[in-house]
N, C-alpha and C. Protein backbone atom coordinates (compact mmCIF):
# COMPACT_ATOMS: atom_id res chain seq x y z
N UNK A 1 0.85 -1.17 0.00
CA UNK A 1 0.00 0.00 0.00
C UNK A 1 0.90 1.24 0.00
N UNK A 2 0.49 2.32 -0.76
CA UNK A 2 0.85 3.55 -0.69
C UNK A 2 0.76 4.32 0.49
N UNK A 3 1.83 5.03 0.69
CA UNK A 3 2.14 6.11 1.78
C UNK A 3 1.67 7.68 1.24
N UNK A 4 0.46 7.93 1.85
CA UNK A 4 -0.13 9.38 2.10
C UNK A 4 0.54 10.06 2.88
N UNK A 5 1.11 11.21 2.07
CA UNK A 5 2.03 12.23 2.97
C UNK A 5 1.30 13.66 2.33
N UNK A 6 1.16 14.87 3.92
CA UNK A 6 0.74 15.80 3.08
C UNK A 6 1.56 16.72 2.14
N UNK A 7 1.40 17.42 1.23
CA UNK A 7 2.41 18.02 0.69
C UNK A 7 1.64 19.56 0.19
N UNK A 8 2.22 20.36 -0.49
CA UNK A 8 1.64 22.07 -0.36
C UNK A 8 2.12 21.78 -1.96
N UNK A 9 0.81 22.37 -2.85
CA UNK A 9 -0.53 21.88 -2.16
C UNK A 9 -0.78 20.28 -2.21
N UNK A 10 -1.56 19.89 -1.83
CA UNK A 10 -2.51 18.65 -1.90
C UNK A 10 -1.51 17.91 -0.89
N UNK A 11 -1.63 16.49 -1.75
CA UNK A 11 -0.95 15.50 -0.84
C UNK A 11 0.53 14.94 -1.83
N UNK A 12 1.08 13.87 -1.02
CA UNK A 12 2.34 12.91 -1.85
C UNK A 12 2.24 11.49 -1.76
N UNK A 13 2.24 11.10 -2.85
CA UNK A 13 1.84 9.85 -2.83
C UNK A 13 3.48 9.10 -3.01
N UNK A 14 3.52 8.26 -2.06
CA UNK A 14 4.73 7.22 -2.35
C UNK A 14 4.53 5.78 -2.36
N UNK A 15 5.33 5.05 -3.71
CA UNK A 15 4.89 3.73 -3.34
C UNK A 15 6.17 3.03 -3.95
N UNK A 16 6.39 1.95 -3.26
CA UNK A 16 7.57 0.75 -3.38
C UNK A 16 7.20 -0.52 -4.13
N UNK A 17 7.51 -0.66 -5.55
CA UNK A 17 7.51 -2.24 -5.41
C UNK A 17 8.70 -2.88 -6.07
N UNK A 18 9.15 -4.33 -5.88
CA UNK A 18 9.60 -5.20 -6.41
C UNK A 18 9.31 -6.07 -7.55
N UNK A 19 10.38 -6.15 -8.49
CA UNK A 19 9.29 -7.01 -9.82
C UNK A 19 10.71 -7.91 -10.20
N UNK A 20 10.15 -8.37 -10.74
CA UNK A 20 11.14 -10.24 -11.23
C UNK A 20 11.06 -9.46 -12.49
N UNK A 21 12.02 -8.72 -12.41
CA UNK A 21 12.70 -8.84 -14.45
C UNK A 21 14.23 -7.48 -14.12
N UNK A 22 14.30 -7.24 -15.11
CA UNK A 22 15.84 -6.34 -15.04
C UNK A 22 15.27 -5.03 -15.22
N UNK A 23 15.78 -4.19 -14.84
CA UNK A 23 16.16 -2.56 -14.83
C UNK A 23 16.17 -2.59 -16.22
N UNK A 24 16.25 -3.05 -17.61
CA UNK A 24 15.87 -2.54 -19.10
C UNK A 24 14.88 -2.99 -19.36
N UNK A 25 14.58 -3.75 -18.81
CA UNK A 25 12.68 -4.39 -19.09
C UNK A 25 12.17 -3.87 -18.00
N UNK A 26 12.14 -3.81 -17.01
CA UNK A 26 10.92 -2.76 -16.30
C UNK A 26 10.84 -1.15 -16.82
N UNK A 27 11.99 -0.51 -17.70
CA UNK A 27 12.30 0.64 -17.83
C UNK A 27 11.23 0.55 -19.48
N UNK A 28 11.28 -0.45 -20.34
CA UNK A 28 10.43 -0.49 -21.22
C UNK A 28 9.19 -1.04 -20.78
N UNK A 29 8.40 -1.39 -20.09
CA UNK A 29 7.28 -1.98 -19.39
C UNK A 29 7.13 0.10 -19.61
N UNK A 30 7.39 0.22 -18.43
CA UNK A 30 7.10 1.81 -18.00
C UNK A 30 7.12 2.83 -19.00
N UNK A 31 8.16 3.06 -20.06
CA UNK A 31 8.30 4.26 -21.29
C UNK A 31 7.74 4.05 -22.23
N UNK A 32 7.64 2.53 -22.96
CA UNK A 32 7.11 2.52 -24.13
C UNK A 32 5.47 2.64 -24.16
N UNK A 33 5.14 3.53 -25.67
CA UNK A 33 3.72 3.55 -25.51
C UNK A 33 3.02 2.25 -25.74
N UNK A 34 3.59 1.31 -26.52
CA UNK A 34 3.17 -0.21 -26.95
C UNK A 34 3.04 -1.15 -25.61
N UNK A 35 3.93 -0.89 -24.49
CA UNK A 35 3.61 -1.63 -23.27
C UNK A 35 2.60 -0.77 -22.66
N UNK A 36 2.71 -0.16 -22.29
CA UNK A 36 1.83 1.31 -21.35
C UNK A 36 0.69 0.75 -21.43
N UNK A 37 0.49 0.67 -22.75
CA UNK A 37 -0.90 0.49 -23.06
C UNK A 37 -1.81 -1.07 -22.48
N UNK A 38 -1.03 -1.73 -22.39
CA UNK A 38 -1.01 -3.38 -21.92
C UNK A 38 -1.46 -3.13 -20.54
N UNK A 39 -0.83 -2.36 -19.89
CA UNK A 39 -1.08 -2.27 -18.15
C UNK A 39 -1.60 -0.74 -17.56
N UNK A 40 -1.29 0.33 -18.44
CA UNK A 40 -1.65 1.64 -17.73
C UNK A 40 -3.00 2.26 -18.93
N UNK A 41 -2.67 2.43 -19.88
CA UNK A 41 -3.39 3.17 -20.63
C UNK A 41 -2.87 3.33 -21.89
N UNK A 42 -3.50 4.01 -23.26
CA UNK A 42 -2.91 4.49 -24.28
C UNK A 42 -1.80 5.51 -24.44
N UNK A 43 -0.49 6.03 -24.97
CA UNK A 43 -0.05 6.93 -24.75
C UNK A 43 0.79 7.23 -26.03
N UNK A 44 0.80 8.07 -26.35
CA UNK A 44 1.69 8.50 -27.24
C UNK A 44 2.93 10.04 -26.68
N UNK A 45 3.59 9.86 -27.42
CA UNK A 45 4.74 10.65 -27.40
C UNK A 45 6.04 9.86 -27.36
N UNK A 46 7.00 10.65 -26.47
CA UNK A 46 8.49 10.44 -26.26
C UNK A 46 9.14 10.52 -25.00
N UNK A 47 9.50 9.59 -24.27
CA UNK A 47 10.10 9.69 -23.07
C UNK A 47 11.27 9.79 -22.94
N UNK A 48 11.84 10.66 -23.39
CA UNK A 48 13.16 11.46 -23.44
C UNK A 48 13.70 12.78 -22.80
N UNK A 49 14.57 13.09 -21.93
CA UNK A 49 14.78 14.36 -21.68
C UNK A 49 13.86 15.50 -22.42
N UNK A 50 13.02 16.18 -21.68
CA UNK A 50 12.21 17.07 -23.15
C UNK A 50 11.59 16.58 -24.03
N UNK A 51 11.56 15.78 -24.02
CA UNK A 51 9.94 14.96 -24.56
C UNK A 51 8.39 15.40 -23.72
N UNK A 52 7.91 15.37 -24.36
CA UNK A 52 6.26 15.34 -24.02
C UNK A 52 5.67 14.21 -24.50
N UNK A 53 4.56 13.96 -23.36
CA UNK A 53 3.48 12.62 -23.96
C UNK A 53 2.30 13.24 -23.46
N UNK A 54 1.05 12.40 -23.97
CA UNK A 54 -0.30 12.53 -23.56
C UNK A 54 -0.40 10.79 -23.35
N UNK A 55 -1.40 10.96 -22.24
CA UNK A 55 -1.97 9.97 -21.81
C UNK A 55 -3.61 10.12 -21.99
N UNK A 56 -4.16 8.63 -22.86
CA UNK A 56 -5.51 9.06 -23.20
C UNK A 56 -6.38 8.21 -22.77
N UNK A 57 -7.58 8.22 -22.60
CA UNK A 57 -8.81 7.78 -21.94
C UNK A 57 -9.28 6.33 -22.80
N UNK A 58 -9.85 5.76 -22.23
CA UNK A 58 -10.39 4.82 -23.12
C UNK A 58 -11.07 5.12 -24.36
N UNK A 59 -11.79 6.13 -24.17
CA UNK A 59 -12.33 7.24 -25.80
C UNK A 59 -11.88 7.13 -26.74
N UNK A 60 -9.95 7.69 -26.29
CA UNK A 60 -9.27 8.07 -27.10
C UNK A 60 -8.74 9.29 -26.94
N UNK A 61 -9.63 10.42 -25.94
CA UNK A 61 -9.51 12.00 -25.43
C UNK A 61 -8.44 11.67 -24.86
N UNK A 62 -7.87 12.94 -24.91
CA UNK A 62 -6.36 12.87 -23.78
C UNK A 62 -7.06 13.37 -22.76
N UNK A 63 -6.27 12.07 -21.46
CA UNK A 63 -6.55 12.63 -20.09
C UNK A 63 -5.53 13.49 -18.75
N UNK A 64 -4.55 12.92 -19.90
CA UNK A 64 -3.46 14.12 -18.94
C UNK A 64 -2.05 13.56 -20.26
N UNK A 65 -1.23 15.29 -19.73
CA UNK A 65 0.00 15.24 -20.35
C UNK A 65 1.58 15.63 -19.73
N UNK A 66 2.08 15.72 -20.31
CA UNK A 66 3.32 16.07 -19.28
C UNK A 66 5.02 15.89 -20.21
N UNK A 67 5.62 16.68 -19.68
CA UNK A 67 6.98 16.49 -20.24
C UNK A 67 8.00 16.24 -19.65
N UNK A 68 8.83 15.52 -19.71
CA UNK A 68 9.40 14.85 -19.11
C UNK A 68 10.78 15.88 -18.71
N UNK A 69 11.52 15.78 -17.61
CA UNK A 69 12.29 17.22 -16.50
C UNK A 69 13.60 16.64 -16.92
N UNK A 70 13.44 15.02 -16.23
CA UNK A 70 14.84 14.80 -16.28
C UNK A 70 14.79 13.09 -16.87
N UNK A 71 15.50 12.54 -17.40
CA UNK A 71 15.65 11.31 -18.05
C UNK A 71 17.05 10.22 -17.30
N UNK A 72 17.25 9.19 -17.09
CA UNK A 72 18.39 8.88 -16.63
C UNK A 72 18.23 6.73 -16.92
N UNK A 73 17.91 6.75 -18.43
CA UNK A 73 17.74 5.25 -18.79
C UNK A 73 18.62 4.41 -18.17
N UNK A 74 18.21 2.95 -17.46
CA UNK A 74 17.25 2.71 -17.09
C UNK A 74 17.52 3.06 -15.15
N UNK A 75 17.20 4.11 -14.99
CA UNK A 75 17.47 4.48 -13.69
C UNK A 75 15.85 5.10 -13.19
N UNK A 76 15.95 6.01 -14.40
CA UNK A 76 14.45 6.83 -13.86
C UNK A 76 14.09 8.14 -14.38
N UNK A 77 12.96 8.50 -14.63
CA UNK A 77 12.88 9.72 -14.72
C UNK A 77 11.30 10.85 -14.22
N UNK A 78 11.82 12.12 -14.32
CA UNK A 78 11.01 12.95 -13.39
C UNK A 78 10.04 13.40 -14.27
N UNK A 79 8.64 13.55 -14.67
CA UNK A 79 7.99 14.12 -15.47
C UNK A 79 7.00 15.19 -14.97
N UNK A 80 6.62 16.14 -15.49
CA UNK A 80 5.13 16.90 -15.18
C UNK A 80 3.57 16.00 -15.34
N UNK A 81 3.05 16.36 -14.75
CA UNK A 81 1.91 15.35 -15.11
C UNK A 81 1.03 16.54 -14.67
N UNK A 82 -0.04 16.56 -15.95
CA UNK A 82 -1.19 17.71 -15.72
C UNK A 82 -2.22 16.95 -16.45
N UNK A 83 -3.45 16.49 -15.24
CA UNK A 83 -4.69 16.20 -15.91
C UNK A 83 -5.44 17.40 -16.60
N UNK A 84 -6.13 17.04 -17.14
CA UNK A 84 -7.15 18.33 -18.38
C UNK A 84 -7.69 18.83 -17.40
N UNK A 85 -7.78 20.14 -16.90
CA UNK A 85 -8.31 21.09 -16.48
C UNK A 85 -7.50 21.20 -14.94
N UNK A 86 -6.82 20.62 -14.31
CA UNK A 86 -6.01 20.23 -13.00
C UNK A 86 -4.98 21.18 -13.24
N UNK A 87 -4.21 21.68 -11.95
CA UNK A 87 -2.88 22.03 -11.63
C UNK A 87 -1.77 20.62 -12.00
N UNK A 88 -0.69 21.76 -12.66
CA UNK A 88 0.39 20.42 -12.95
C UNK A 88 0.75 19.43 -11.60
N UNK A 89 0.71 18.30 -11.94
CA UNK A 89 1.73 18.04 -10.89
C UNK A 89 3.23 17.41 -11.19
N UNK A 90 3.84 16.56 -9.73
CA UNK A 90 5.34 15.90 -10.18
C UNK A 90 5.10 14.52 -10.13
N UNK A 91 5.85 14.17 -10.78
CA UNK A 91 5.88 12.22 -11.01
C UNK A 91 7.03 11.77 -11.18
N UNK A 92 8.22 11.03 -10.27
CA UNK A 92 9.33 11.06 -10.26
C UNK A 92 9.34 9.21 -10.06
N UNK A 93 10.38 8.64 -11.12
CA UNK A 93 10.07 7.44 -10.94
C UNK A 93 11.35 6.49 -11.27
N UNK A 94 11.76 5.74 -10.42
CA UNK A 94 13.36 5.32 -9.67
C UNK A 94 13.46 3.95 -10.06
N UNK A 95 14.56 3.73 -10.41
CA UNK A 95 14.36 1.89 -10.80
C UNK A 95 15.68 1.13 -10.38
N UNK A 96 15.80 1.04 -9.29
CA UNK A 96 17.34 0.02 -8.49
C UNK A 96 17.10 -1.20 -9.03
N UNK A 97 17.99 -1.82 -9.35
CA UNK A 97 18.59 -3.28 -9.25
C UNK A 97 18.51 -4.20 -7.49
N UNK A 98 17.81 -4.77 -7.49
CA UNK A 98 18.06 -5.41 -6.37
C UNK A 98 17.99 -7.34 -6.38
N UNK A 99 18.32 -7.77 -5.20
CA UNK A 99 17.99 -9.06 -5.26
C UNK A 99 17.34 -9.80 -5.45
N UNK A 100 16.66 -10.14 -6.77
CA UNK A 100 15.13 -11.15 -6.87
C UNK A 100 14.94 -10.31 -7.92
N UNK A 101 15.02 -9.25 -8.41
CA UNK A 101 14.84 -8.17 -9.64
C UNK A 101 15.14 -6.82 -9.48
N UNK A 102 13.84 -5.71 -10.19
CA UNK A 102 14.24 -4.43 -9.95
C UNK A 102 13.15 -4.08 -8.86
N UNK A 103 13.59 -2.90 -8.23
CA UNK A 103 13.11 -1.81 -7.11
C UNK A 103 12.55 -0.65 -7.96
N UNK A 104 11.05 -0.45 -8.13
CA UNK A 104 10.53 0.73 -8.56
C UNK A 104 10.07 1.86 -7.11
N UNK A 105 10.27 2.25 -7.75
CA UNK A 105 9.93 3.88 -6.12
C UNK A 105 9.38 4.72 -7.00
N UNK A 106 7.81 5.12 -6.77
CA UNK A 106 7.25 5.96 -7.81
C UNK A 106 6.77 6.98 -6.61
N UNK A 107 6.68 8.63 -6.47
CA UNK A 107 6.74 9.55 -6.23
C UNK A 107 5.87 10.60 -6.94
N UNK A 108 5.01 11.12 -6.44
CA UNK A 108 3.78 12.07 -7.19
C UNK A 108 3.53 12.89 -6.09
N UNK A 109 4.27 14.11 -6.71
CA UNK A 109 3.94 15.29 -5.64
C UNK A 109 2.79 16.28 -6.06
N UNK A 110 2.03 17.23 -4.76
CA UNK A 110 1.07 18.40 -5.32
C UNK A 110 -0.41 17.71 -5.89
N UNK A 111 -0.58 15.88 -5.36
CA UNK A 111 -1.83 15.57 -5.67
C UNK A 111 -2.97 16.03 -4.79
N UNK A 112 -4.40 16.51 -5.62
CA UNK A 112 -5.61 17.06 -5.07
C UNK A 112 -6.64 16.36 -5.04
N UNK A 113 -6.02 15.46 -6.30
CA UNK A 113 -7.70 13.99 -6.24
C UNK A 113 -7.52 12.85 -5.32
N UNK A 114 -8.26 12.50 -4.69
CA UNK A 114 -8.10 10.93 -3.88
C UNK A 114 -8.15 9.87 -4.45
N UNK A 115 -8.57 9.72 -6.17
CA UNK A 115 -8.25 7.84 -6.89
C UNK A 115 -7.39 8.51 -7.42
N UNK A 116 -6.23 9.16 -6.94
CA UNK A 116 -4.45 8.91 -7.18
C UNK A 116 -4.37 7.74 -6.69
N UNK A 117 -4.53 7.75 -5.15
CA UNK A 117 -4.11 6.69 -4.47
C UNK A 117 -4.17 5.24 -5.01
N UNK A 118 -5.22 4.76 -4.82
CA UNK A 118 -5.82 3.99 -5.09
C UNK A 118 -5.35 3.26 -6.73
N UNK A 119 -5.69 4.54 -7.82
CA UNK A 119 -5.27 4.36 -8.88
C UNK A 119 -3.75 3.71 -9.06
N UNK A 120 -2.62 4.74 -8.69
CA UNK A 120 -1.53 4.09 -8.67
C UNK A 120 -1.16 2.93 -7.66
N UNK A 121 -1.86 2.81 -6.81
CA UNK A 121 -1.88 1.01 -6.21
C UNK A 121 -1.94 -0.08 -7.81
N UNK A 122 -3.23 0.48 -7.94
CA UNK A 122 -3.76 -0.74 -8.77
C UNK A 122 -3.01 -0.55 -9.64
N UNK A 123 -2.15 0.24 -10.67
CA UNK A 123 -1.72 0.06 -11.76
C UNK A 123 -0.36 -0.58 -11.33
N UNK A 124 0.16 -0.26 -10.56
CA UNK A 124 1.25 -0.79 -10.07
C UNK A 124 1.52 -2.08 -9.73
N UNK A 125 0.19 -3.00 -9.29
CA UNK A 125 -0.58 -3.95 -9.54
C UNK A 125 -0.49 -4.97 -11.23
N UNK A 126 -0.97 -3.81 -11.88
CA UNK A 126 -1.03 -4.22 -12.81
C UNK A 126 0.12 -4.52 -13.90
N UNK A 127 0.64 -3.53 -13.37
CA UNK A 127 2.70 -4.09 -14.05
C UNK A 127 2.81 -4.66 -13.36
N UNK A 128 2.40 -5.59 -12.12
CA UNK A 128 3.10 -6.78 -12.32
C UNK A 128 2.36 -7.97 -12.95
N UNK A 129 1.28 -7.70 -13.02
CA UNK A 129 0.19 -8.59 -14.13
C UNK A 129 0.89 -8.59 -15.59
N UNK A 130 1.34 -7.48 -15.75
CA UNK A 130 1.47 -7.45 -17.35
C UNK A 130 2.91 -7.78 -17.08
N UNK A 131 3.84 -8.01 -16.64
CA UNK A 131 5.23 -8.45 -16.62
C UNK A 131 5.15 -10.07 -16.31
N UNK A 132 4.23 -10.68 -15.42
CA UNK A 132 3.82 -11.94 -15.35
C UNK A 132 3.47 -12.39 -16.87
N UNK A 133 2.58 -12.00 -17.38
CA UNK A 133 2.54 -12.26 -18.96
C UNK A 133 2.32 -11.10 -19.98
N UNK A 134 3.89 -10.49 -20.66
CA UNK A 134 3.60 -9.22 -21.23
C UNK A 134 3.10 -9.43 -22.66
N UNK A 135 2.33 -10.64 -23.30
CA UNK A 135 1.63 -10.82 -24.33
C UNK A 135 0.08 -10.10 -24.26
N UNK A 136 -0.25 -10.34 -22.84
CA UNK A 136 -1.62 -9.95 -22.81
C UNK A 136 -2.17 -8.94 -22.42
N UNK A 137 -3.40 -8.80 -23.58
CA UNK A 137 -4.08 -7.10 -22.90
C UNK A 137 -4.17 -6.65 -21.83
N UNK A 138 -4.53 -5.53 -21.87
CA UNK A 138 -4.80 -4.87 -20.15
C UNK A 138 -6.67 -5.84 -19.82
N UNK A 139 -6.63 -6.02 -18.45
CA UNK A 139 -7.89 -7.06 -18.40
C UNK A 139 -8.48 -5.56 -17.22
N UNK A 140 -9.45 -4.64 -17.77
CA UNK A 140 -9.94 -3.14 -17.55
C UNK A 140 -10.68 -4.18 -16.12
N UNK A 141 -11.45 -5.38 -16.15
CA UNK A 141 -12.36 -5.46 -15.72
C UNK A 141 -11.62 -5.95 -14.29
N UNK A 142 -10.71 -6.62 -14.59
CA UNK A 142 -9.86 -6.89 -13.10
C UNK A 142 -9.61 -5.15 -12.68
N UNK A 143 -8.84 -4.48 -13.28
CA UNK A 143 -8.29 -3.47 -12.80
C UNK A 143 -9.83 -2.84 -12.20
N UNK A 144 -10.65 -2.25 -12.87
CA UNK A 144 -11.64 -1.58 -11.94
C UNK A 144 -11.91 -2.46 -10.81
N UNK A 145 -12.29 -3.45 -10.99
CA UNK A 145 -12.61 -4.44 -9.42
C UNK A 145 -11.85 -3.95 -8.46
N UNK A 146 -10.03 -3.66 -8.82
CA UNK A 146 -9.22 -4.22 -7.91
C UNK A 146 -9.60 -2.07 -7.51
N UNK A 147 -9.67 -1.63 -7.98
CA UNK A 147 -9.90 0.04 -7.84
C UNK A 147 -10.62 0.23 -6.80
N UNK A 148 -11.72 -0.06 -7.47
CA UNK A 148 -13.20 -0.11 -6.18
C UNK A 148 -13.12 -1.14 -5.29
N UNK A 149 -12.22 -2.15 -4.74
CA UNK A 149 -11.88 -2.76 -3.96
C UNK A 149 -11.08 -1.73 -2.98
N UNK A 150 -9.74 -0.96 -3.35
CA UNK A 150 -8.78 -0.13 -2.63
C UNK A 150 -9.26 1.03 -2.37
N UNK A 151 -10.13 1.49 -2.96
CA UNK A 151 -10.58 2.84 -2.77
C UNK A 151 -11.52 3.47 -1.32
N UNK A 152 -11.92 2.62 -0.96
CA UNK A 152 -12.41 3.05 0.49
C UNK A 152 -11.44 2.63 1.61
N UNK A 153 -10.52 2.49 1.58
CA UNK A 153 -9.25 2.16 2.32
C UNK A 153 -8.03 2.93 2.21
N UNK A 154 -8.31 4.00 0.88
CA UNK A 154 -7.45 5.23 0.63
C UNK A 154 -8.40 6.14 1.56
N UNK A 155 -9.52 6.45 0.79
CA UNK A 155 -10.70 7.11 1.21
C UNK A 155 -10.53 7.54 3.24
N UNK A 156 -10.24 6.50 3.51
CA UNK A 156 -10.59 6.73 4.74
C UNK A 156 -9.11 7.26 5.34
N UNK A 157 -7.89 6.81 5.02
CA UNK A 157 -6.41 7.17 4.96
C UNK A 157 -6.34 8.76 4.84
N UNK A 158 -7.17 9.65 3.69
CA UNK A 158 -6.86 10.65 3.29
C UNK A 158 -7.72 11.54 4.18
N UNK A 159 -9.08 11.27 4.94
CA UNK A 159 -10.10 11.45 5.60
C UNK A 159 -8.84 11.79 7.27
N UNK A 160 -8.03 10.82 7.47
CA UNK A 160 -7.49 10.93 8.52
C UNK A 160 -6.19 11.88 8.56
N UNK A 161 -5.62 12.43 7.18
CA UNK A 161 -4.74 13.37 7.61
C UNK A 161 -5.59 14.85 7.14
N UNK A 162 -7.17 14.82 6.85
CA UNK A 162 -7.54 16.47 6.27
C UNK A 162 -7.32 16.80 7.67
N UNK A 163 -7.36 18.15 8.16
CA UNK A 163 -7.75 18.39 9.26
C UNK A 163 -9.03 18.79 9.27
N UNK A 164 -9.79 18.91 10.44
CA UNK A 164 -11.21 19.34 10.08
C UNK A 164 -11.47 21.05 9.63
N UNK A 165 -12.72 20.90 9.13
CA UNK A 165 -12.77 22.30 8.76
C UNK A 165 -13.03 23.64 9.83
N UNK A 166 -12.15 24.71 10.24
CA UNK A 166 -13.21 25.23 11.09
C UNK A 166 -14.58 25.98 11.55
């Protein structure tokens, strides 16, 4: 589970996982738009120093975009992330080598919505679904289950650091 931290504005979302493959295959799992799409969503662009991408909706509409700050293959890199009509935010994302595979550490600062949380659980989730077998589609119907499964367990997490109103 993700660590709710507050941050100015909104909140910070931090989360840790471990995956059975190498630091150049989790780094293409994560950049390319042809995997992305398998486990996170549609995306086009370039994940390169100064690159920009859009990330798009099941529609096809773009639902958020962002350009990428800093690049450091296959280590990690820092991007902007601005949903359509939202304040930008940060998305900073780390990839160690460790024992059994790689160490992802994903980082999202200045969040205001509460299915961040939740959301990046489950997708995070879901790379490891799609790295278990990276032939197969994204399965939408597990992922929402597993959404609306986590989401009142963020819900109540984020409920406990607002302070009340006075």
């Amino acid at each position: 589970m993700g660590e709710i931290l507050p941050d100015e504005p909104g909140l910070r979302l931090e989360f840790e996982e471990t995956y059975d493959t190498d630091p150049d295959d989790l780094w293409e799992a994560i950049t390319t738009p042809e995997r992305l799409s398998r486990w996170m969503a549609a995306y086009r662009g370039d994940f390169r120093l100064g690159g920009r991408w859009q990330a798009l909706t099941r529609d096809g509409d773009v639902y958020c975009d962002g350009e990428v700050t800093a690049c450091e293959r296959p280590q990690g890199f820092a991007t902007t992330w601005t949903v359509v009509g939202e304040a930008p935010t940060r998305l900073t994302v780390r990839l160690d080598p460790v024992t059994g595979g790689t160490r992802l550490r994903l980082v999202h600062e200045h969040v205001t919505r509460p299915d961040y949380g939740p959301g990046w659980h489950t997708y995070l989730e879901s790379l490891a679904w799609h790295l278990a077998d990276p032939g197969a589609p994204k399965d939408r119907e597990r992922w929402d289950a597993r959404f609306d499964a986590l989401a009142p367990g963020y819900a109540e997490r984020l409920a406990a650091l607002t302070p009340p109103a006075p």
